[in-house]
Protein backbone atom coordinates (compact mmCIF):
# COMPACT_ATOMS: atom_id res chain seq x y z
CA UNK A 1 0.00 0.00 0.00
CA UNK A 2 1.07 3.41 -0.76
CA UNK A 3 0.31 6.39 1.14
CA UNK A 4 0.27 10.20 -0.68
CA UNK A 5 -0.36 13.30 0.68
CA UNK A 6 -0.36 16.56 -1.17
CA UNK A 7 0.28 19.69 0.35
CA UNK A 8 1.54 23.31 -0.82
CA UNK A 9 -1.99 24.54 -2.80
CA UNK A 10 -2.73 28.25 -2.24
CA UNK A 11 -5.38 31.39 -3.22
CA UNK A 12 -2.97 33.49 -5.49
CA UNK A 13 -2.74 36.33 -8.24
CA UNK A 14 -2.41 35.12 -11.96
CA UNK A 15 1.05 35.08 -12.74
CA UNK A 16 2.50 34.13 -9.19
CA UNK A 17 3.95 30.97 -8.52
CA UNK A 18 3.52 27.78 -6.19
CA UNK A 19 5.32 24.57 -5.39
CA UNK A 20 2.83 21.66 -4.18
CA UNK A 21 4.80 18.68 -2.38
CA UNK A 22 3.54 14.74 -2.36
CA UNK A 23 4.68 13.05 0.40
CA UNK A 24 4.89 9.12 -0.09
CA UNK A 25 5.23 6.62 2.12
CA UNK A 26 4.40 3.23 2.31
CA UNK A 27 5.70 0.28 0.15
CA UNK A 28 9.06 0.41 -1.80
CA UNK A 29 8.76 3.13 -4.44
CA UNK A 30 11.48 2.82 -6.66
CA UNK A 31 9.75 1.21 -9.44
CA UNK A 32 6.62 3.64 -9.62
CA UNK A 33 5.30 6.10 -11.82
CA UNK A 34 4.36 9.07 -9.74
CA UNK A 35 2.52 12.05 -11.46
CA UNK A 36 0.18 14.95 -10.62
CA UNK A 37 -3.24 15.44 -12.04
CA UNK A 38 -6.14 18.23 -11.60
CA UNK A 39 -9.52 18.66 -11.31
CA UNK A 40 -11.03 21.34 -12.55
CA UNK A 41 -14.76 22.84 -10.37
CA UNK A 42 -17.65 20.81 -13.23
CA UNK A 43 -14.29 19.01 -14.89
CA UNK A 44 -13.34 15.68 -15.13
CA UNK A 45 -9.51 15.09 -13.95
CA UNK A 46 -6.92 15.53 -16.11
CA UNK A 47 -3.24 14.40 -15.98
CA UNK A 48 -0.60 17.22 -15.38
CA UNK A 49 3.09 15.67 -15.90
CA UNK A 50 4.50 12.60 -14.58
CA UNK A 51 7.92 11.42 -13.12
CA UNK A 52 9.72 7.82 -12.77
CA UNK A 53 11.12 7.41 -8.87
CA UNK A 54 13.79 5.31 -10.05
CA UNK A 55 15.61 7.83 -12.76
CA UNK A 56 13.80 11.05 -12.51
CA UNK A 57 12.64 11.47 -16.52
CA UNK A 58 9.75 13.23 -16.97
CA UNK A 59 6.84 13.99 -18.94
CA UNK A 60 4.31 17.08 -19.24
CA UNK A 61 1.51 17.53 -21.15
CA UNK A 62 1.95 20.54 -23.55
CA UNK A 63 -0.47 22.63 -22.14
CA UNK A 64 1.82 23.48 -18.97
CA UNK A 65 5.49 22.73 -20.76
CA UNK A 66 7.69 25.75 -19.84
CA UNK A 67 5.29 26.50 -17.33
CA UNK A 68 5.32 23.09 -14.58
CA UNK A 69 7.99 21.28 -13.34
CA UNK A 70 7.79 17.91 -11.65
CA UNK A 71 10.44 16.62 -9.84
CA UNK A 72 11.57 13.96 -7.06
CA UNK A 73 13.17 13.75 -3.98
CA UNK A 74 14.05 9.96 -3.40
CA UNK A 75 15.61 10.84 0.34
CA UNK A 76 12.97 12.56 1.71
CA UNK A 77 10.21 10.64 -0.74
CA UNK A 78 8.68 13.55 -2.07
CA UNK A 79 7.40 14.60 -5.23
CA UNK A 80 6.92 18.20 -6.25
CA UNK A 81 5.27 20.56 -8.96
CA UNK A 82 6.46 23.68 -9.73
CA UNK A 83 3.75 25.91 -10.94
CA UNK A 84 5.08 29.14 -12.72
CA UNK A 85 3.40 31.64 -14.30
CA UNK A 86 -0.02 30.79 -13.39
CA UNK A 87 -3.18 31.43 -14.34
CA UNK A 88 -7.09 31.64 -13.73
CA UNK A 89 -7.38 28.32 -15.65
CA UNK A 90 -5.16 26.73 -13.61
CA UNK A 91 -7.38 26.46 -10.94
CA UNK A 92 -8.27 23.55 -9.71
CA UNK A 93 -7.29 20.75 -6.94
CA UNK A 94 -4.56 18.77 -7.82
CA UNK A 95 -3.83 15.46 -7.08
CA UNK A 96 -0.98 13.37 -6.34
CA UNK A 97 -0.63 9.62 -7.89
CA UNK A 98 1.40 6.45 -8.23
CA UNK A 99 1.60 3.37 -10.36
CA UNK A 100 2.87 0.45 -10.50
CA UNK A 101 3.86 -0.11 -13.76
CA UNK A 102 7.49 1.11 -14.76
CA UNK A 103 8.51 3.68 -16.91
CA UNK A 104 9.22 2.03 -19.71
CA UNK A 105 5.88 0.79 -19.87
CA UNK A 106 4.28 4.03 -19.08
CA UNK A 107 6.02 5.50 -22.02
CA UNK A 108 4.68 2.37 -24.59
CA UNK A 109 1.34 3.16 -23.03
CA UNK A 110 1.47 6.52 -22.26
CA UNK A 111 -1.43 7.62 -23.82
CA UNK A 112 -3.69 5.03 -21.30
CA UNK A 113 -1.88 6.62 -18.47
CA UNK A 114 -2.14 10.39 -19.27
CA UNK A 115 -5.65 9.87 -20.95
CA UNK A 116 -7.60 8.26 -18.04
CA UNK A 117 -7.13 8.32 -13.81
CA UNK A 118 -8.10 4.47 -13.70
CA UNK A 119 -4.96 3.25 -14.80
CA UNK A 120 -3.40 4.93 -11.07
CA UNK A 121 -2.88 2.92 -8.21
CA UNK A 122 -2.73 5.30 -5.93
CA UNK A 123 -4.30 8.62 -4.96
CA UNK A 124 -3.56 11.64 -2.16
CA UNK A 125 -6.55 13.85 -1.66
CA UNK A 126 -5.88 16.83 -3.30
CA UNK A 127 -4.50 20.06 -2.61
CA UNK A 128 -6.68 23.69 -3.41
CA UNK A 129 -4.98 25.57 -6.01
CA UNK A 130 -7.16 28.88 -7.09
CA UNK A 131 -5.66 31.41 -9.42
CA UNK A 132 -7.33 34.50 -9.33
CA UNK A 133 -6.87 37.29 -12.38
């Protein structure tokens, strides 16, 4: 079993910035997927970017490339997004997941994994971002 909790979210102006942090704990994570998704008030959730625990290499869908950075902390096991630049439709709560599967097979697949939350494992319970403009 895998434990995640998200934490960091915030009420900000558009173009600030926020870091949310995932804290894992649990079973061994070194062979997970972890990634961050949102949600969006009427939305359904949507994947964000996603990082392998074992190597660190990344993905991030286009929408918030230059923008997001996820990244990993293996000693403290902690994932993190760095939001930039934000904006209104950024707002939403955003979620913290893990898989199973490794990333090689995320990245055959990826479209499964970035196009629907059922193929996660594992889920924290949010964290409140809200943009304002």
């Amino acid at each position: 079993q895998v434990h995640l909790v998200e934490s960091g979210g915030d009420l900000v102006q558009a173009g600030d910035s926020l870091r949310l942090s995932c804290a894992a704990s649990g079973r061994t994570l070194s062979t997970h997927v972890m990634a961050w998704f949102r949600q969006a008030p009427g939305k359904e959730r949507d994947f964000v970017a996603a990082i392998s625990w074992s190597d660190g290499s990344t993905y991030h869908v286009d929408s918030v490339k230059g923008r997001f950075t996820i990244s990993r902390d293996n000693a403290q096991n902690t994932i993190w997004l760095q939001m930039n630049s934000l904006k209104p439709e950024d707002t939403a709560v955003y979620y913290c997941a893990a898989s199973q599967v490794g990333w090689d097979i995320f990245n055959i697949v990826r479209h499964q994994y970035v196009g629907s939350d059922q193929e996660w494992d594992y889920w924290g319970r949010g964290t409140q971002v809200t943009v304002l403009s």
